[in-house]
N, C-alpha and C. Protein backbone atom coordinates (compact mmCIF):
# COMPACT_ATOMS: atom_id res chain seq x y z
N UNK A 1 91.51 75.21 85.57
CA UNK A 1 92.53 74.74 84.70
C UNK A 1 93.69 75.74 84.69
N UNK A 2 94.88 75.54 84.54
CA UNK A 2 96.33 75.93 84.74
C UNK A 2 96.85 75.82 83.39
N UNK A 3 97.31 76.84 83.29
CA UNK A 3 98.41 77.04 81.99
C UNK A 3 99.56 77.26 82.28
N UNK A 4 100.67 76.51 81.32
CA UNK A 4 101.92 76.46 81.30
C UNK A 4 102.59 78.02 80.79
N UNK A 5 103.46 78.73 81.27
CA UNK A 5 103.70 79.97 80.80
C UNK A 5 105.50 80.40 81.09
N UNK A 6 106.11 79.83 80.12
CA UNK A 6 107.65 80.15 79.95
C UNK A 6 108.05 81.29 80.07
N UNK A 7 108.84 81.69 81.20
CA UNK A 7 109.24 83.19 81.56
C UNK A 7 111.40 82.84 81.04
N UNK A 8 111.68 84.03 80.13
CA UNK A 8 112.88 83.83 81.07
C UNK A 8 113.69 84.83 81.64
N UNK A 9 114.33 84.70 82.51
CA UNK A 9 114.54 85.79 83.32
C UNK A 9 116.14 86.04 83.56
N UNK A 10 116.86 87.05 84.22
CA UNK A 10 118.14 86.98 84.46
C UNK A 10 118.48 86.46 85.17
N UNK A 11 119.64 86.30 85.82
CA UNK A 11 119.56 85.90 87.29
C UNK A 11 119.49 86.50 88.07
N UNK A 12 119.50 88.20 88.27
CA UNK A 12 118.93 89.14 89.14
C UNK A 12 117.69 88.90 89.64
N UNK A 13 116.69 88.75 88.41
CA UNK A 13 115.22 89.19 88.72
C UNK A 13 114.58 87.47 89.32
N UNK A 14 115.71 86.04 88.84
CA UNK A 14 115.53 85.07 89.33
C UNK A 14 115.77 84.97 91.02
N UNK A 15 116.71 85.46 91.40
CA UNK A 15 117.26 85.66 92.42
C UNK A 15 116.11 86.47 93.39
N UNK A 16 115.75 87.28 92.80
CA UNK A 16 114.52 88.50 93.43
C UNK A 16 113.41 87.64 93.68
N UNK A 17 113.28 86.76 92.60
CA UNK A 17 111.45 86.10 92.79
C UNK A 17 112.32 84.86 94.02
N UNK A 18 113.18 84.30 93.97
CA UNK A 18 113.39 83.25 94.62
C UNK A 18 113.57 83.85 96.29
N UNK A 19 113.80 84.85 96.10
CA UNK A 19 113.81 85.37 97.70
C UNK A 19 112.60 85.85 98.10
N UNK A 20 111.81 86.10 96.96
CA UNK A 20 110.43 86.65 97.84
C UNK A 20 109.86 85.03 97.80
N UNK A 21 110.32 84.35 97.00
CA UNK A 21 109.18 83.23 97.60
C UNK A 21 109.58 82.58 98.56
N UNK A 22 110.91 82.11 99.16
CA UNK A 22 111.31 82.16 100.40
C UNK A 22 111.01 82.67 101.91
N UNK A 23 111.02 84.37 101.37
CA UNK A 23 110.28 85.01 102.81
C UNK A 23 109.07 84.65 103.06
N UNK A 24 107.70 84.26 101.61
CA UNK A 24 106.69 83.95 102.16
C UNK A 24 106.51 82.67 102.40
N UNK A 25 107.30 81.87 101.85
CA UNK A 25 107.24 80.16 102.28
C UNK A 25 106.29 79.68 101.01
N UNK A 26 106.27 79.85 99.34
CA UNK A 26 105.39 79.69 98.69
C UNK A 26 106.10 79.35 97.28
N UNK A 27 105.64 78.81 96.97
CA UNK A 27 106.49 78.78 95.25
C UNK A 27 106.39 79.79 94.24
N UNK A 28 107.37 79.76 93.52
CA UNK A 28 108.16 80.75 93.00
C UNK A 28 106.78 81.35 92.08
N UNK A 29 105.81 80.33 91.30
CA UNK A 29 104.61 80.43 90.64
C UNK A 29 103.93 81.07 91.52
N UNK A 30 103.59 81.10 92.60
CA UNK A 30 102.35 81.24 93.51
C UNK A 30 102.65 82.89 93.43
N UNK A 31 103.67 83.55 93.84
CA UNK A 31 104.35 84.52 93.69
C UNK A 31 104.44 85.25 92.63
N UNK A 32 104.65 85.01 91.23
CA UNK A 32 104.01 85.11 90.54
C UNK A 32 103.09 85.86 89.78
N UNK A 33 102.48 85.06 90.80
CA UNK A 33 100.10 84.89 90.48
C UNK A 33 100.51 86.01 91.03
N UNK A 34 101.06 86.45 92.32
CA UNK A 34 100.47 87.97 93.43
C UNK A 34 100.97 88.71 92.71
N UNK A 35 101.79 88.36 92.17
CA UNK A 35 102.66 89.67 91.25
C UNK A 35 101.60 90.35 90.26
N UNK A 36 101.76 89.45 89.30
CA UNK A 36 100.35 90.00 88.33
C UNK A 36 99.09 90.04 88.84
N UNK A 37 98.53 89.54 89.90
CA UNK A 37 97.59 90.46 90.40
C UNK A 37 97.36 91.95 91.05
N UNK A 38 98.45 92.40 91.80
CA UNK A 38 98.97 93.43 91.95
C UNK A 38 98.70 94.53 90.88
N UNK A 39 99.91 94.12 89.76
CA UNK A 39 99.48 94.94 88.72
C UNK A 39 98.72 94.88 88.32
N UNK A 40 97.73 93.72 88.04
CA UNK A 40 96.34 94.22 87.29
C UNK A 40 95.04 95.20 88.21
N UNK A 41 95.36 94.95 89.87
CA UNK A 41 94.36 96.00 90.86
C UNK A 41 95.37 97.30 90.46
N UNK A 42 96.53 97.39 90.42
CA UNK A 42 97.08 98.88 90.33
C UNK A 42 96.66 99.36 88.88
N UNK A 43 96.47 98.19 87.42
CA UNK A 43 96.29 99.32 86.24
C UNK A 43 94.57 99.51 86.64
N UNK A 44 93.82 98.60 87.14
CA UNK A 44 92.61 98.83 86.93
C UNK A 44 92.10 100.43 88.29
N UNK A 45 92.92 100.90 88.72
CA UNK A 45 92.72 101.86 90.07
C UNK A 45 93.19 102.74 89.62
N UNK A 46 94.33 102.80 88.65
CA UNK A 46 94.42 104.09 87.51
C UNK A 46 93.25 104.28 86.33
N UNK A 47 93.01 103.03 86.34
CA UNK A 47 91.51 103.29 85.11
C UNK A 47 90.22 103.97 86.16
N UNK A 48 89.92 103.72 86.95
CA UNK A 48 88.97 103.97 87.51
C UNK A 48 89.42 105.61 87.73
N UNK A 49 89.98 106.08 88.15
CA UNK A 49 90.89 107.37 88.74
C UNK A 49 90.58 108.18 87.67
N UNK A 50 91.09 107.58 86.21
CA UNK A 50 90.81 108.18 85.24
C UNK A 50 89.60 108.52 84.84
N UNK A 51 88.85 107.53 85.04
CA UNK A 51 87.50 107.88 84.57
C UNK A 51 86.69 108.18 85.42
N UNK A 52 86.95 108.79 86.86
CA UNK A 52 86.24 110.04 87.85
C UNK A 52 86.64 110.94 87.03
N UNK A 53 88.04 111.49 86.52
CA UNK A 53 88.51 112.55 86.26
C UNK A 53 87.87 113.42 85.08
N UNK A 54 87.53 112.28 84.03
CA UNK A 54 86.77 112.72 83.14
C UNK A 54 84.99 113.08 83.53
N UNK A 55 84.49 112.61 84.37
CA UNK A 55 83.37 112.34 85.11
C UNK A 55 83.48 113.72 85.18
N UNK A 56 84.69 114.03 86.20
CA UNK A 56 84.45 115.52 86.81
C UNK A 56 84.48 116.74 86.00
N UNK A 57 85.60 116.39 85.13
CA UNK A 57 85.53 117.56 83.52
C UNK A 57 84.49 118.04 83.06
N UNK A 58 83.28 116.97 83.25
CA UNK A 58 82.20 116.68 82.37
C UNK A 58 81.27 118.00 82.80
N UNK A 59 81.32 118.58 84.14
CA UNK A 59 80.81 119.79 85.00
C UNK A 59 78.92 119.34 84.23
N UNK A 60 78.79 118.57 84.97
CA UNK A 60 77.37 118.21 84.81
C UNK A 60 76.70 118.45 85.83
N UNK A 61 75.44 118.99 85.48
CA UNK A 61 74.59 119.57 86.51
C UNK A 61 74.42 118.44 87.77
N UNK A 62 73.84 119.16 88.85
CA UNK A 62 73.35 117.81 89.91
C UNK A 62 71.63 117.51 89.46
N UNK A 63 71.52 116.37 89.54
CA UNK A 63 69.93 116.32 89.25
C UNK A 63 69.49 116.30 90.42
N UNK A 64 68.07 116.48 89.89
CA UNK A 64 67.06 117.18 91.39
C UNK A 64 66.89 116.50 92.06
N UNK A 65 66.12 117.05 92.93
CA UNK A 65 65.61 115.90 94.26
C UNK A 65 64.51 115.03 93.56
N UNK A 66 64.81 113.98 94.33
CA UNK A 66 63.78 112.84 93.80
C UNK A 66 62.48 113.11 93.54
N UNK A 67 61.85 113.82 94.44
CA UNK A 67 60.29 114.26 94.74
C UNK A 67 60.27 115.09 93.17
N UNK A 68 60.68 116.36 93.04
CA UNK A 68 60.94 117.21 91.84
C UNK A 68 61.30 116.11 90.58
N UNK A 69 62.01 115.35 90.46
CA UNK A 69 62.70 114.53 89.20
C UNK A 69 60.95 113.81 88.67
N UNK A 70 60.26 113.68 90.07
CA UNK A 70 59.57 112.58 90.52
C UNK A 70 57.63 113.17 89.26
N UNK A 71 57.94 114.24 90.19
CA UNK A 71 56.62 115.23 89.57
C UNK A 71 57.33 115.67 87.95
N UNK A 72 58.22 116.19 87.53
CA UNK A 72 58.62 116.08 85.83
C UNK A 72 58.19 115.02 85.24
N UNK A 73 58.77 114.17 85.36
CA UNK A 73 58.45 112.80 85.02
C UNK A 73 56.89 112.56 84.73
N UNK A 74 55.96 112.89 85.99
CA UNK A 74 54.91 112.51 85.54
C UNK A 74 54.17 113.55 84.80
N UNK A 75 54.39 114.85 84.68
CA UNK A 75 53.72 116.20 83.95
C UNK A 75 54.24 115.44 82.91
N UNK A 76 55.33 115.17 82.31
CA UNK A 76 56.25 115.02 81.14
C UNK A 76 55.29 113.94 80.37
N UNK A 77 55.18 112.87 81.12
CA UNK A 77 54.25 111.42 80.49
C UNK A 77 52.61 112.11 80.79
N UNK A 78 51.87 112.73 81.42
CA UNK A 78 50.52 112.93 81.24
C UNK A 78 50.22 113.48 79.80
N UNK A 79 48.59 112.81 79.96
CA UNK A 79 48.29 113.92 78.61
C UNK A 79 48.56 114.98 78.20
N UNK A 80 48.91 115.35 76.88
CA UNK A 80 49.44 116.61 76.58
C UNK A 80 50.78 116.96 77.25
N UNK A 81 51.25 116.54 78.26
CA UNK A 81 52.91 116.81 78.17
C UNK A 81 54.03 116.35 77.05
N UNK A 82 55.11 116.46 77.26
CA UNK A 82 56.09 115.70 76.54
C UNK A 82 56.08 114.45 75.61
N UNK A 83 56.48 114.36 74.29
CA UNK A 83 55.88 113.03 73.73
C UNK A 83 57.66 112.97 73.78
């Protein structure tokens, strides 16, 4: 389903969308759509960016090798280990 969505624009930025939809052979809507998709992969690739960055701040240890993670785990759950 499609929604109706009233833009209005100058005639610069009309002029701008009407020539890019020209070069690609597509309507002025279709154009658009790429537009705001664009920006929404570019804010969501600054979100992601961001939140390695904090990831990395975080200076968190590396956890162990599997085998080691592997044997804790089970000392931890046997009798008398870790409740």
């Amino acid at each position: 389903m499609t929604n109706r969505l009233d833009v209005r624009l100058d005639s610069e930025h009309r002029r701008r969308l009407e020539e890019l939809a020209g070069e690609s052979g597509v309507p002025i809507s279709e154009i658009v759509r790429r537009l705001i998709d664009g920006a929404y992969e570019d804010t969501l690739r600054a979100r992601r960016k961001q939140a390695i960055e904090r990831l990395i701040g975080l200076n968190v240890e590396d956890p162990p090798e599997p085998d080691t993670l592997s044997r804790e785990l089970e000392a931890a759950h046997e009798p008398g280990g870790l409740h």
